[in-house]
N, C-alpha and C. Protein backbone atom coordinates (compact mmCIF):
# COMPACT_ATOMS: atom_id res chain seq x y z
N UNK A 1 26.86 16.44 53.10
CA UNK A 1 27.91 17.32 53.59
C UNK A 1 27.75 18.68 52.91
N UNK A 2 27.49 19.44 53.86
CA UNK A 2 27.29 21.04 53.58
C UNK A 2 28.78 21.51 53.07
N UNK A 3 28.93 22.98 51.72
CA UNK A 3 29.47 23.29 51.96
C UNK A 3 29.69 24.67 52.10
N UNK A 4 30.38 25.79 52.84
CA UNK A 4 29.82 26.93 52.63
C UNK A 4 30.56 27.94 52.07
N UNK A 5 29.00 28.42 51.36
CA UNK A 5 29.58 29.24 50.39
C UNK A 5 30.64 30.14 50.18
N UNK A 6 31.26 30.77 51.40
CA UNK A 6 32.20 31.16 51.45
C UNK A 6 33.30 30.89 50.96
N UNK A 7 33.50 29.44 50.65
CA UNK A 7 34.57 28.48 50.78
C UNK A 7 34.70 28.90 49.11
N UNK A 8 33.62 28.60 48.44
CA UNK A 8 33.77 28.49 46.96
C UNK A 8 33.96 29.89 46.82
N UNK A 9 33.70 30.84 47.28
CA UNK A 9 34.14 32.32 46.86
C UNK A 9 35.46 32.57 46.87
N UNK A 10 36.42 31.61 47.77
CA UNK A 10 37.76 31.63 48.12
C UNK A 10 38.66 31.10 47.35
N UNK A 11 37.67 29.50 46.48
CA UNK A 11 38.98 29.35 45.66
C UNK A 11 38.27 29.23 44.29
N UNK A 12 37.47 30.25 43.99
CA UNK A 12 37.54 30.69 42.56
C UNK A 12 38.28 31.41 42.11
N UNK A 13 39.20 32.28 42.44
CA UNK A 13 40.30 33.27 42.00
C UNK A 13 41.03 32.15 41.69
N UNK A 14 41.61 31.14 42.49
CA UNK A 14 42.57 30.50 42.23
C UNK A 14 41.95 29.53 41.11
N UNK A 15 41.30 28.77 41.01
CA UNK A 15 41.12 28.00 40.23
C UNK A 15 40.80 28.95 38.63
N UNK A 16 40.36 29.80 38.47
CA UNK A 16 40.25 30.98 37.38
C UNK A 16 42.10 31.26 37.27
N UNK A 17 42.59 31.56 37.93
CA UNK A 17 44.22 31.73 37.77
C UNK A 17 45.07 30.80 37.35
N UNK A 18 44.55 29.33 37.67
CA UNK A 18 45.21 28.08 37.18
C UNK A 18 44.81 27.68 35.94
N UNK A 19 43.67 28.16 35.61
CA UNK A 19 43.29 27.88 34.30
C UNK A 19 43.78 29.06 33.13
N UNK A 20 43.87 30.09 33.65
CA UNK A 20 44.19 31.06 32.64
C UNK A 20 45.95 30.61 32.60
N UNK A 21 46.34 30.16 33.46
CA UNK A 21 48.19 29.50 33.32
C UNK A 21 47.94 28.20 32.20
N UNK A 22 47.39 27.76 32.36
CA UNK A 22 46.65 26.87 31.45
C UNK A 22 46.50 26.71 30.17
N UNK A 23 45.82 27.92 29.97
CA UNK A 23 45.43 28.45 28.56
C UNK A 23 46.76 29.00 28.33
N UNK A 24 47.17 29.61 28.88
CA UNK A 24 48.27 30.61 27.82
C UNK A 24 49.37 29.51 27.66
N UNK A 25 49.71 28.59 28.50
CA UNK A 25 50.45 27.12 28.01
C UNK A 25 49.93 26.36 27.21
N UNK A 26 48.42 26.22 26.99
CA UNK A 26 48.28 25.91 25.52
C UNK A 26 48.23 26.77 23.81
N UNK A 27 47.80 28.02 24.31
CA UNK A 27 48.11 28.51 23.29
C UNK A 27 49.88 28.60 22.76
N UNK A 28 50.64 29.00 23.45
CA UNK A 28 51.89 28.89 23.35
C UNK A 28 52.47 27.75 22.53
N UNK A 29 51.80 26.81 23.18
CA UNK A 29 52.40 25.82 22.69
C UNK A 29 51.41 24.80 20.80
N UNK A 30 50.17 25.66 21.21
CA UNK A 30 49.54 25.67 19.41
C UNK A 30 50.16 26.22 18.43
N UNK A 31 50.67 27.73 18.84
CA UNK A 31 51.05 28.24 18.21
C UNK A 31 52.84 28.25 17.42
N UNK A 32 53.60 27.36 18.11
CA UNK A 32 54.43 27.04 17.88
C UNK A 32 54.70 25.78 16.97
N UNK A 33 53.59 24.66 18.03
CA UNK A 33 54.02 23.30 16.96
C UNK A 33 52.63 22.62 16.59
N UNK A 34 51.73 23.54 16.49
CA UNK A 34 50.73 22.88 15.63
C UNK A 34 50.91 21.97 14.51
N UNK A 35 50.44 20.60 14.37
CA UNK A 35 50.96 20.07 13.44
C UNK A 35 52.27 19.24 13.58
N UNK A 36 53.03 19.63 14.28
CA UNK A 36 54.63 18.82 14.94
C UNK A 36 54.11 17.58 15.30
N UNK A 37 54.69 16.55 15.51
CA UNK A 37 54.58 14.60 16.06
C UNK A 37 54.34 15.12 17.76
N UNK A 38 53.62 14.30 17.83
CA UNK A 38 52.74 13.65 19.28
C UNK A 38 54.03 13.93 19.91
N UNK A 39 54.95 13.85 20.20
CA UNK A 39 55.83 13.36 21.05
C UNK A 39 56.95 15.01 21.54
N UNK A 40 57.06 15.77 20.46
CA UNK A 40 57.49 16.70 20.38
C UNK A 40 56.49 18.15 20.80
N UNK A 41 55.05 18.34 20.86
CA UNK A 41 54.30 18.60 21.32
C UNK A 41 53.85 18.14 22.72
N UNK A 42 53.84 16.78 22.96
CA UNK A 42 54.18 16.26 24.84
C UNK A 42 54.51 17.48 25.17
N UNK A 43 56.07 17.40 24.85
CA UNK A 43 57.27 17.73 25.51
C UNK A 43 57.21 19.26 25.55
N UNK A 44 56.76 19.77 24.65
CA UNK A 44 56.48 21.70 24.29
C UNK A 44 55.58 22.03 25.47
N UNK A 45 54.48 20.96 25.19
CA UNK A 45 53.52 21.53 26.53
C UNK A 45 53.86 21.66 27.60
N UNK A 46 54.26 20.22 27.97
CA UNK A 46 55.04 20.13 29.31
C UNK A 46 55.57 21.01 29.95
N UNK A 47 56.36 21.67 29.03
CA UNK A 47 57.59 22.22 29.56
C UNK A 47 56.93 23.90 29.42
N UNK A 48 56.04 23.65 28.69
CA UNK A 48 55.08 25.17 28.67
C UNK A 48 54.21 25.52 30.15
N UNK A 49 53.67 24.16 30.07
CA UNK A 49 52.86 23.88 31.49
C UNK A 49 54.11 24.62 33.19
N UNK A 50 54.52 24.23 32.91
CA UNK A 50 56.09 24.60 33.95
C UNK A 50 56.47 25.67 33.98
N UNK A 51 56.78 26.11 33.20
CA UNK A 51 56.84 27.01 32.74
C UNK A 51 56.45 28.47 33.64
N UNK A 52 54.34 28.32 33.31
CA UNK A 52 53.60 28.78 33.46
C UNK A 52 53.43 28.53 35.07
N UNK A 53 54.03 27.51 35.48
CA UNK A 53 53.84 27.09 37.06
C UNK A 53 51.99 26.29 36.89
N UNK A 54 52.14 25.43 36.31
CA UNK A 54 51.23 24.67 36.15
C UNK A 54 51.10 23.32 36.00
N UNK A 55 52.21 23.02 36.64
CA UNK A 55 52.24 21.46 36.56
C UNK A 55 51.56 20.50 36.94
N UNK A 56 50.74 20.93 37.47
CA UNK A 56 49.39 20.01 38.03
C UNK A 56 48.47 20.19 37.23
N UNK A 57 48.17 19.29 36.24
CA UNK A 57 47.71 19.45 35.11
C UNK A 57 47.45 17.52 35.19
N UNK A 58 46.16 16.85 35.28
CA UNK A 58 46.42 15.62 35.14
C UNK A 58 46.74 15.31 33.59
N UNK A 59 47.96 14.27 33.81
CA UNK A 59 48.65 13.57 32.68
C UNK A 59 48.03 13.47 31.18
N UNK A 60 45.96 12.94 31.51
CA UNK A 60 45.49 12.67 30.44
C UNK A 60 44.88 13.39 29.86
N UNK A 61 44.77 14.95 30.47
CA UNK A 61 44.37 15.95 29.59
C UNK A 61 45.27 16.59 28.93
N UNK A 62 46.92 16.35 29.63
CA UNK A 62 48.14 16.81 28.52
C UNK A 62 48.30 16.03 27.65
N UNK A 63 48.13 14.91 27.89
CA UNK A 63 48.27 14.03 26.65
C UNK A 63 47.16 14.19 25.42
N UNK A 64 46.08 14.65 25.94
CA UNK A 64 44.73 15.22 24.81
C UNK A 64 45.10 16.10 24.26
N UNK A 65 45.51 17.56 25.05
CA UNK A 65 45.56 18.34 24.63
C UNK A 65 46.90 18.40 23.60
N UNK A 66 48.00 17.59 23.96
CA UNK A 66 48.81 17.46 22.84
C UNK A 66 48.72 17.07 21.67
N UNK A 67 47.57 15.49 21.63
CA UNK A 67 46.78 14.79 20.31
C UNK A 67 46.65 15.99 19.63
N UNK A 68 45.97 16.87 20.13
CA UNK A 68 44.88 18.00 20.04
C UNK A 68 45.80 18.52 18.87
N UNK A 69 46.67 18.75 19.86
CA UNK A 69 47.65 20.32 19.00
C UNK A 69 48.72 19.12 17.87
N UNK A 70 48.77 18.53 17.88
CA UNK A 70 49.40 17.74 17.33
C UNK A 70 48.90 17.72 15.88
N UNK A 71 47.82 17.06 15.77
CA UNK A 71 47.31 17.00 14.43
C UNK A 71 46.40 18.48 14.11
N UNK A 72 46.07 19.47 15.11
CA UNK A 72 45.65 20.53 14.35
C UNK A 72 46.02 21.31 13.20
N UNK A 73 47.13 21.14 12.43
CA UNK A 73 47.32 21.39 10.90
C UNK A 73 46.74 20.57 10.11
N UNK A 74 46.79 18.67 10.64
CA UNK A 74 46.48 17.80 9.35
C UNK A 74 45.04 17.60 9.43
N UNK A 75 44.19 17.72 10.32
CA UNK A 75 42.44 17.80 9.92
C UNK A 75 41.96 19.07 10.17
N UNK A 76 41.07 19.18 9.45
CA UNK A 76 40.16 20.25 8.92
C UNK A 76 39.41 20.32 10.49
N UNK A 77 38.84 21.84 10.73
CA UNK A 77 38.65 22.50 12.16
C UNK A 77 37.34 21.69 11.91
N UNK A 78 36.83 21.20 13.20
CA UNK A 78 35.64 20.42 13.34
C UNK A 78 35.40 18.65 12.99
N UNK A 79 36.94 18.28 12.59
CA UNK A 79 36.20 17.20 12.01
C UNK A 79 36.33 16.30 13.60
N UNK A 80 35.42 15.26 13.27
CA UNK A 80 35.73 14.28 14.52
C UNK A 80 36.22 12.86 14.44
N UNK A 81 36.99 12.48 15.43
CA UNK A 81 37.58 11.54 15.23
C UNK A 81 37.26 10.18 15.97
């Protein structure tokens, strides 16, 4: 299945626009509760994500990205887990 190129020229703005809503809902929300409990970070993002008009965000990359921001005060940048 062909697809043409046109098509992808059309929704790269948008998909570049959903991601930059994206980013600035995660930074927002690093910068506030970096370090805060899993659960309270969810909820920051979430509501950051919304916010931003980004709620289509699948579930298990908010839930990463919260791990993420969650413990980013208590381990050292790079370590892996």
């Amino acid at each position: 299945m062909a697809t043409d190129p046109s098509e992808y020229d059309k929704a790269m703005p948008i998909v570049v626009a959903h991601l930059a809503k994206i980013e600035r809902a995660v930074d927002r929300t690093r910068a506030s509760y970096a370090g805060q409990p899993f659960t309270a970070v969810h909820q920051a993002l979430a509501q950051a994500l919304e916010d931003e008009g980004a709620q289509r965000v699948v579930p298990q990359v908010v839930e990463e990205l919260a791990r993420q921001i969650s413990g980013a005060a208590t381990e050292p940048r790079g370590a892996e887990g």
